[in-house]
Protein backbone atom coordinates (compact mmCIF):
# COMPACT_ATOMS: atom_id res chain seq x y z
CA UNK A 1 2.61 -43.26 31.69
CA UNK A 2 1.00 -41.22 35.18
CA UNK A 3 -2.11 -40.02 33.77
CA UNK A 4 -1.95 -36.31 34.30
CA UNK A 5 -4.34 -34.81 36.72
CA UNK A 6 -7.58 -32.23 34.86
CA UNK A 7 -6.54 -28.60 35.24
CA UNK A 8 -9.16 -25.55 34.23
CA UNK A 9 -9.68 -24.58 30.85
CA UNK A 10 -11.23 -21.86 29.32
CA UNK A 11 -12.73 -19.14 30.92
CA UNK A 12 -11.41 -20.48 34.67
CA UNK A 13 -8.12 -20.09 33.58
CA UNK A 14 -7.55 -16.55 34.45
CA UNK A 15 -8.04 -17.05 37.87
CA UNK A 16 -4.76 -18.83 38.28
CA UNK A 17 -2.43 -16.70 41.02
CA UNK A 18 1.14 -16.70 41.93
CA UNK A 19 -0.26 -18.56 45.17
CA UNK A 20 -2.18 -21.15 43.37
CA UNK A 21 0.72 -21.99 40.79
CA UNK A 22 2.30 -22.48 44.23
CA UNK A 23 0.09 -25.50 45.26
CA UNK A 24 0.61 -27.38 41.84
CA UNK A 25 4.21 -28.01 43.06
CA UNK A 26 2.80 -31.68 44.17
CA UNK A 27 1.87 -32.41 41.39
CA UNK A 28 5.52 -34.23 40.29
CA UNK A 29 4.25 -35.78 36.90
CA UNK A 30 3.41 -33.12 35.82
CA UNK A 31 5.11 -32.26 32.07
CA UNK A 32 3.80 -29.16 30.58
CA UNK A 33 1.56 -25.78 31.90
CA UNK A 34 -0.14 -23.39 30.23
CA UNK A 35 -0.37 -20.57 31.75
CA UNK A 36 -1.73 -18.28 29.03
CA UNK A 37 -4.41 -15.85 29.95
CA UNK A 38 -3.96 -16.41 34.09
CA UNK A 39 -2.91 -13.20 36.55
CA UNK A 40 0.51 -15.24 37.65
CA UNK A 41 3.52 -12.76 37.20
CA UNK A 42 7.01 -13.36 36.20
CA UNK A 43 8.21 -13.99 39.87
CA UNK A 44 5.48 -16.39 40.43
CA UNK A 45 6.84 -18.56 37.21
CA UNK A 46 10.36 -18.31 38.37
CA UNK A 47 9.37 -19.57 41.86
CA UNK A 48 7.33 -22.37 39.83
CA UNK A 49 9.94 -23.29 37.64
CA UNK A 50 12.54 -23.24 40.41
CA UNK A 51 10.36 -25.95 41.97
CA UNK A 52 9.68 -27.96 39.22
CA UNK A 53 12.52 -27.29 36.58
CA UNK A 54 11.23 -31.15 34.16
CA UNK A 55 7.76 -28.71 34.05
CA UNK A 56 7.49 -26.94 30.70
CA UNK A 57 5.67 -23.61 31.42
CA UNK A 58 4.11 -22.18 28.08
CA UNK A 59 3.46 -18.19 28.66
């Protein structure tokens, strides 16, 4: 198993944008998002998943 790289929690969360959901397209391993509580939009996920359709985004 790829050990999955540390993402913010908490309070840090919100701060997530369309254009920094962008940059976690390198991230390959990467399995499951939560993306609860952050200002990315609808387009912004369907660019996301787009890119990475094995990512589960949680809303």
């Amino acid at each position: 198993m790829v050990p999955q790289p540390m993402l913010p929690t908490g309070d840090e969360t919100s701060a997530i944008t369309d254009a920094g959901l962008a940059q976690l397209t390198d991230l390959t391993h990467l399995e499951t998002l939560n993306l609860k509580g952050t200002q990315v939009t609808d387009a912004g996920v369907q660019a996301f998943e787009k890119a990475m359709p094995k990512t589960k985004v949680e809303r």
